[in-house]
C-alpha atoms as a PDB file:
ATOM      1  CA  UNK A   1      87.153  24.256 -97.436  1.00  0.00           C
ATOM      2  CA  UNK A   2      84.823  21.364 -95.978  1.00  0.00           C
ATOM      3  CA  UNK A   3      86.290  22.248 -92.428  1.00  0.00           C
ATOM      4  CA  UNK A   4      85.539  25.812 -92.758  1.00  0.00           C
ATOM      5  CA  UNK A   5      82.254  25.586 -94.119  1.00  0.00           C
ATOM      6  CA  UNK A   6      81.696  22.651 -90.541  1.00  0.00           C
ATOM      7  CA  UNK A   7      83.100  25.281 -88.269  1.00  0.00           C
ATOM      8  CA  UNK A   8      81.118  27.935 -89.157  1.00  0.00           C
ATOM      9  CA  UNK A   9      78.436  26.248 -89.234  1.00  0.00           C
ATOM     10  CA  UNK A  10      79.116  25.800 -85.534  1.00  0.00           C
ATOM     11  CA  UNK A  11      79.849  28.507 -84.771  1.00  0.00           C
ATOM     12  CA  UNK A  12      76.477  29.992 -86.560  1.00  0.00           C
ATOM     13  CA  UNK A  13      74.775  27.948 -83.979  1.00  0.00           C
ATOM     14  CA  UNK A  14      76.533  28.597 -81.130  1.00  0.00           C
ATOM     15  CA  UNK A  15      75.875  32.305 -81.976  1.00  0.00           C
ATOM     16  CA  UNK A  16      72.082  31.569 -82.262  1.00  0.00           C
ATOM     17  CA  UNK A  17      72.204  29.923 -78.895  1.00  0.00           C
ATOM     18  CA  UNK A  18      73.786  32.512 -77.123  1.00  0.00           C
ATOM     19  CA  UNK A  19      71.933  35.457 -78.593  1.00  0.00           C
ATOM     20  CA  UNK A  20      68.925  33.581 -77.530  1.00  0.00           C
ATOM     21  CA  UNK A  21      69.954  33.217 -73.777  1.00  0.00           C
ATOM     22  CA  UNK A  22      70.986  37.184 -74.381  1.00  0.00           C
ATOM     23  CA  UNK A  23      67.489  38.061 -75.177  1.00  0.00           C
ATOM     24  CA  UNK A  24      65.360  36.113 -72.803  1.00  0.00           C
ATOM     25  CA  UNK A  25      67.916  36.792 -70.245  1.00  0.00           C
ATOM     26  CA  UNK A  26      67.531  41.076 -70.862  1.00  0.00           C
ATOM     27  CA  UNK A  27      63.761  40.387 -71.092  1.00  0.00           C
ATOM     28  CA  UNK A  28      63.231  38.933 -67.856  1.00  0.00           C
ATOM     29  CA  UNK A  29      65.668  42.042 -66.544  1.00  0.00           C
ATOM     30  CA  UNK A  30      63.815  44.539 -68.434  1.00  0.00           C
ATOM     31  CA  UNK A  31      60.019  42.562 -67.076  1.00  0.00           C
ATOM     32  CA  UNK A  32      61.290  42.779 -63.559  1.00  0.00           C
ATOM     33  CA  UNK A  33      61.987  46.752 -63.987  1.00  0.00           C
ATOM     34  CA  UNK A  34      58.843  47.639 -65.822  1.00  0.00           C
ATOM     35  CA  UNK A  35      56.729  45.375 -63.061  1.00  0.00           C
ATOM     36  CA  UNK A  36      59.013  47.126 -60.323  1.00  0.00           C
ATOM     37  CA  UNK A  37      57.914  50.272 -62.043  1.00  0.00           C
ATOM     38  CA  UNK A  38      54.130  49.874 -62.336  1.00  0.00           C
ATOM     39  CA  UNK A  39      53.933  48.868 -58.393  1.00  0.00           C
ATOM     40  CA  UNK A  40      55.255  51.849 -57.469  1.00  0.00           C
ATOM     41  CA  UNK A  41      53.184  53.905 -60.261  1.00  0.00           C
ATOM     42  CA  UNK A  42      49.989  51.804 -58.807  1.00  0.00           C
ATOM     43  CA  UNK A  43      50.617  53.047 -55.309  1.00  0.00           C
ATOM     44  CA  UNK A  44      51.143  56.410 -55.823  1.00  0.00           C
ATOM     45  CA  UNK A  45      55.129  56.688 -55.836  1.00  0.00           C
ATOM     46  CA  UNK A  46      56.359  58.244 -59.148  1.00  0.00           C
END
């Protein structure tokens, strides 16, 4: 059971690592769009 209980532990972190790159990574996607987006709002194309 000790092994288990070490490999998920693991494996609980490696999750919370990679959902963290997941997030900042669709963040700076979505920021790019929504500045994209107001440039072209903020010189007339809509």
């Amino acid at each position: 059971p000790e092994v288990c209980e070490r490999i998920l532990v693991e494996f609980n972190k490696v999750k919370e690592q990679f959902s963290q790159q997941v997030n900042v990574t669709t963040f700076k996607h979505h920021r790019k769009h929504f500045l994209a987006r107001q440039r072209s709002q903020s010189s007339g194309h809509l």
